[in-house]
C-alpha atoms as a PDB file:
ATOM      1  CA  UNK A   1     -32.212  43.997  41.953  1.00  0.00           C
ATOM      2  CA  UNK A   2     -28.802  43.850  44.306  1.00  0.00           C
ATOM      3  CA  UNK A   3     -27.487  46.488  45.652  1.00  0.00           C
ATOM      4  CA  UNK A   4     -23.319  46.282  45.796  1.00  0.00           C
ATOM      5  CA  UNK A   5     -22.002  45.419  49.087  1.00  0.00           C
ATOM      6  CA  UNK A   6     -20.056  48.178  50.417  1.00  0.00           C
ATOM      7  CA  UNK A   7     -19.037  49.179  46.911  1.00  0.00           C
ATOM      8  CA  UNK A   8     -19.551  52.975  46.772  1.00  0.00           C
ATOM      9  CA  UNK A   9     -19.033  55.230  43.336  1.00  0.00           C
ATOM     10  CA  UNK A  10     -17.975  58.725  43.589  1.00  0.00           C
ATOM     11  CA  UNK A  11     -19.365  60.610  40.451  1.00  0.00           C
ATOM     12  CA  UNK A  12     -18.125  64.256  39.636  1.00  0.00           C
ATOM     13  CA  UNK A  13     -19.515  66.255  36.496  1.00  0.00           C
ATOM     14  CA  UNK A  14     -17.555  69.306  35.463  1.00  0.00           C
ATOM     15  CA  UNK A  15     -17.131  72.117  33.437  1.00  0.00           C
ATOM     16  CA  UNK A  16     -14.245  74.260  33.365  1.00  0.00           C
ATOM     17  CA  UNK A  17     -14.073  77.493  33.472  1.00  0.00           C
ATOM     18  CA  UNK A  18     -13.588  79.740  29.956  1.00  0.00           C
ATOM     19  CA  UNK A  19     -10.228  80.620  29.405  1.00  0.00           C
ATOM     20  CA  UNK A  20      -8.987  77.384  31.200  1.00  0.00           C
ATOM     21  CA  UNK A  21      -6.032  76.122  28.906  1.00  0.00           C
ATOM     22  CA  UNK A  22      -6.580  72.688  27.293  1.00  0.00           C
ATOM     23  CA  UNK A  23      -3.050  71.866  29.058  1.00  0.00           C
ATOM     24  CA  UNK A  24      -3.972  73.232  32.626  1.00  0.00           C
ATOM     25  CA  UNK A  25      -6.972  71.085  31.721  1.00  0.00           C
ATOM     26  CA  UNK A  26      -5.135  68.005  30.847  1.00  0.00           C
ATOM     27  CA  UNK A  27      -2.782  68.491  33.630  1.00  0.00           C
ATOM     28  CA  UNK A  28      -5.272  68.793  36.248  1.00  0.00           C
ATOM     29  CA  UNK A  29      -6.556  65.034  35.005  1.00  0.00           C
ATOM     30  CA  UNK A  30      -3.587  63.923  35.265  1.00  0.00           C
ATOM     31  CA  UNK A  31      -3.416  65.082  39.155  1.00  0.00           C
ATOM     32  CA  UNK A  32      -6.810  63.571  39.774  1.00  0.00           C
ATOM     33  CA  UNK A  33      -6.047  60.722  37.974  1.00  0.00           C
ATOM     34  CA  UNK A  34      -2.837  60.253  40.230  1.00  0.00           C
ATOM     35  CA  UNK A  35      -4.723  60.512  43.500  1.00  0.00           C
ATOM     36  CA  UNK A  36      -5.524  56.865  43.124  1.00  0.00           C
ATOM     37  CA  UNK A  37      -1.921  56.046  44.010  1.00  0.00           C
ATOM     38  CA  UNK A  38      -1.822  58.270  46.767  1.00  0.00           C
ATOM     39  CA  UNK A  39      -4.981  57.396  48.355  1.00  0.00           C
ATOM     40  CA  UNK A  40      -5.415  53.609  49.379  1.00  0.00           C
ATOM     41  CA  UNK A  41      -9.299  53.412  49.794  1.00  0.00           C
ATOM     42  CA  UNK A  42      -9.458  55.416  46.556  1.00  0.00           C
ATOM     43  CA  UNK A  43      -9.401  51.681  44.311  1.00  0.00           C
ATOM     44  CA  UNK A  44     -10.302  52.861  40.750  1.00  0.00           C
ATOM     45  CA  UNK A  45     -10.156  56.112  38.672  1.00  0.00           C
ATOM     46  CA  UNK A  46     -12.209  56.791  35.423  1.00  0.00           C
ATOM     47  CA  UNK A  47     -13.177  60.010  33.290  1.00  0.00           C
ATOM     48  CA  UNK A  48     -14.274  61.090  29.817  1.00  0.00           C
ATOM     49  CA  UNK A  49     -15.781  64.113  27.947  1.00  0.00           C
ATOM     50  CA  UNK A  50     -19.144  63.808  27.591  1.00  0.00           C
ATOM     51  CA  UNK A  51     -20.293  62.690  23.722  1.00  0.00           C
ATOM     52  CA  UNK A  52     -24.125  62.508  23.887  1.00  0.00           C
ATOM     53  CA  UNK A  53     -25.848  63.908  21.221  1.00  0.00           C
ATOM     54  CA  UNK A  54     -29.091  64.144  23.379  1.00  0.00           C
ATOM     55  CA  UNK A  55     -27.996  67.930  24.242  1.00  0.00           C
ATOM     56  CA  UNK A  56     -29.070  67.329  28.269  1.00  0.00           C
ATOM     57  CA  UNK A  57     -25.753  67.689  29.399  1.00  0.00           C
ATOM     58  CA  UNK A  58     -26.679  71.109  31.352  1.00  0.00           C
ATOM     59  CA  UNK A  59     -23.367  72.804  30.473  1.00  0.00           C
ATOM     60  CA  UNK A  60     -21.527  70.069  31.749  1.00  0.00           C
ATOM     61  CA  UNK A  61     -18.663  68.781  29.677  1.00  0.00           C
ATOM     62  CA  UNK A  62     -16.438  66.226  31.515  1.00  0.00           C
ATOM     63  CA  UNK A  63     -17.216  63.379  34.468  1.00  0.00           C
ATOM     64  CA  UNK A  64     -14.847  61.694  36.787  1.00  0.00           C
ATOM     65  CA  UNK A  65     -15.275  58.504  38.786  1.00  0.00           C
ATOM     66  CA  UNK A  66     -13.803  56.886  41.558  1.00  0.00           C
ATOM     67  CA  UNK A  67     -14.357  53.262  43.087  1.00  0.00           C
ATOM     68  CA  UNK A  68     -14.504  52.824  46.867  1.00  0.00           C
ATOM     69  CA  UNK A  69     -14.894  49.706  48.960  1.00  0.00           C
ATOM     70  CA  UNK A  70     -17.526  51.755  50.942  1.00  0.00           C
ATOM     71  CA  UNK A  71     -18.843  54.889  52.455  1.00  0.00           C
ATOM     72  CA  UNK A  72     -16.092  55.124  55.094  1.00  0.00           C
ATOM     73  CA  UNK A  73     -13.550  54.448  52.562  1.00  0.00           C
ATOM     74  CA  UNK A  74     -15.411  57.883  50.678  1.00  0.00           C
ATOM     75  CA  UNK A  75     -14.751  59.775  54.068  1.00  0.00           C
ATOM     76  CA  UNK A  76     -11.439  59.210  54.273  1.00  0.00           C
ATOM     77  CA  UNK A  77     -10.437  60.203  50.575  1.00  0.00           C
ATOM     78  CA  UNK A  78     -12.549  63.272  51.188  1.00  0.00           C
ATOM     79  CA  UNK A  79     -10.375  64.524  54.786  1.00  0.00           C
ATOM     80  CA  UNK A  80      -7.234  62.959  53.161  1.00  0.00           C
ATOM     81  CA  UNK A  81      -4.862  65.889  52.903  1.00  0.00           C
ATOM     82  CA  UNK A  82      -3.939  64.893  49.267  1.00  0.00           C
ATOM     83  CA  UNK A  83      -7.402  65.069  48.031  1.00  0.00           C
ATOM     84  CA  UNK A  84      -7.730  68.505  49.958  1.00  0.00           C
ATOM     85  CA  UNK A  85      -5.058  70.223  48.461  1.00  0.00           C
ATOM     86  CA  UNK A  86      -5.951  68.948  45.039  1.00  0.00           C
ATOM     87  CA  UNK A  87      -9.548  69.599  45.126  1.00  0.00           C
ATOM     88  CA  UNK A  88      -8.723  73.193  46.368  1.00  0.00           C
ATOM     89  CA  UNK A  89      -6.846  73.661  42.877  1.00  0.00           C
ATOM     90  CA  UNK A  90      -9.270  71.814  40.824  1.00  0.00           C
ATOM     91  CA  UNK A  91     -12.297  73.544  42.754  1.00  0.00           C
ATOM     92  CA  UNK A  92     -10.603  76.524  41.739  1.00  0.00           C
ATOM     93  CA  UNK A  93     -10.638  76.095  37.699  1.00  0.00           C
ATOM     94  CA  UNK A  94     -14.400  74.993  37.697  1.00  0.00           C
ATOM     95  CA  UNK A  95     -17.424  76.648  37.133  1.00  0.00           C
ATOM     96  CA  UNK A  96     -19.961  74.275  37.620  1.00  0.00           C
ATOM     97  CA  UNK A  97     -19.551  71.330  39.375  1.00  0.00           C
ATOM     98  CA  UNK A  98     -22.065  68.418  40.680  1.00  0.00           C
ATOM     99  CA  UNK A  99     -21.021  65.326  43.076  1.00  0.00           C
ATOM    100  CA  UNK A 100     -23.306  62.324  43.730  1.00  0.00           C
ATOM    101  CA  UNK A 101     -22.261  59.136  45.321  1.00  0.00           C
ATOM    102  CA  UNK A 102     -23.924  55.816  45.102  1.00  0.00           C
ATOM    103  CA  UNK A 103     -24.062  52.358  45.864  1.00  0.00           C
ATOM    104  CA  UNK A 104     -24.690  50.683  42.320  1.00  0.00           C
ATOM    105  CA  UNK A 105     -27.518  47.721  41.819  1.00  0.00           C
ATOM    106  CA  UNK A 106     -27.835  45.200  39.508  1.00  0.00           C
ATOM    107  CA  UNK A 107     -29.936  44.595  37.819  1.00  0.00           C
ATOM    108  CA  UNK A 108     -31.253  40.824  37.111  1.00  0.00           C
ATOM    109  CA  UNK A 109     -32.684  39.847  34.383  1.00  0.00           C
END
């Protein structure tokens, strides 16, 4: 097994709160989605609704993921006044929320 050099994934798992429009919801997506352009060590932006049919998903119904070069690069998104403001509103609309970041490995078969 390798571990990535540098590379660093920022994972968030969400729910939103009840009541939370499906167009606040999509909006706020949208926002998060756009901080990739507004943050430069921010290099990638995923997300999906979770589909498993395992029912372990703990009440948690969407995940996000970001791609950094490494864990300075995760620093400086975090303190980046962009990411502050929109996390604020975001933060705000949740009402769970869970944040890991990792270095991936590969595996080698």
């Amino acid at each position: 097994m390798e571990e990535a050099k540098g590379v660093v994934k920022h994972v968030l798992l969400a729910k939103f709160k009840e009541g939370t429009a499906q167009d606040q919801i999509d909006q706020l997506i949208k926002d998060y989605a756009n901080l990739v352009n507004l943050i430069e060590p921010m290099k990638s932006f995923q997300w999906g609704k979770d589909v498993s049919m395992e029912n372990l998903h703990q009440g948690f119904t969407h995940i996000f993921e970001s791609t950094f070069e490494s864990t300075e690069g995760v620093a400086e998104y975090v303190a980046h006044p962009a990411h502050v403001e929109y996390a604020n509103l975001f933060l705000a609309n949740l009402e769970k929320v869970l944040v890991i970041d990792y270095k991936p490995t590969t595996v080698r078969v």
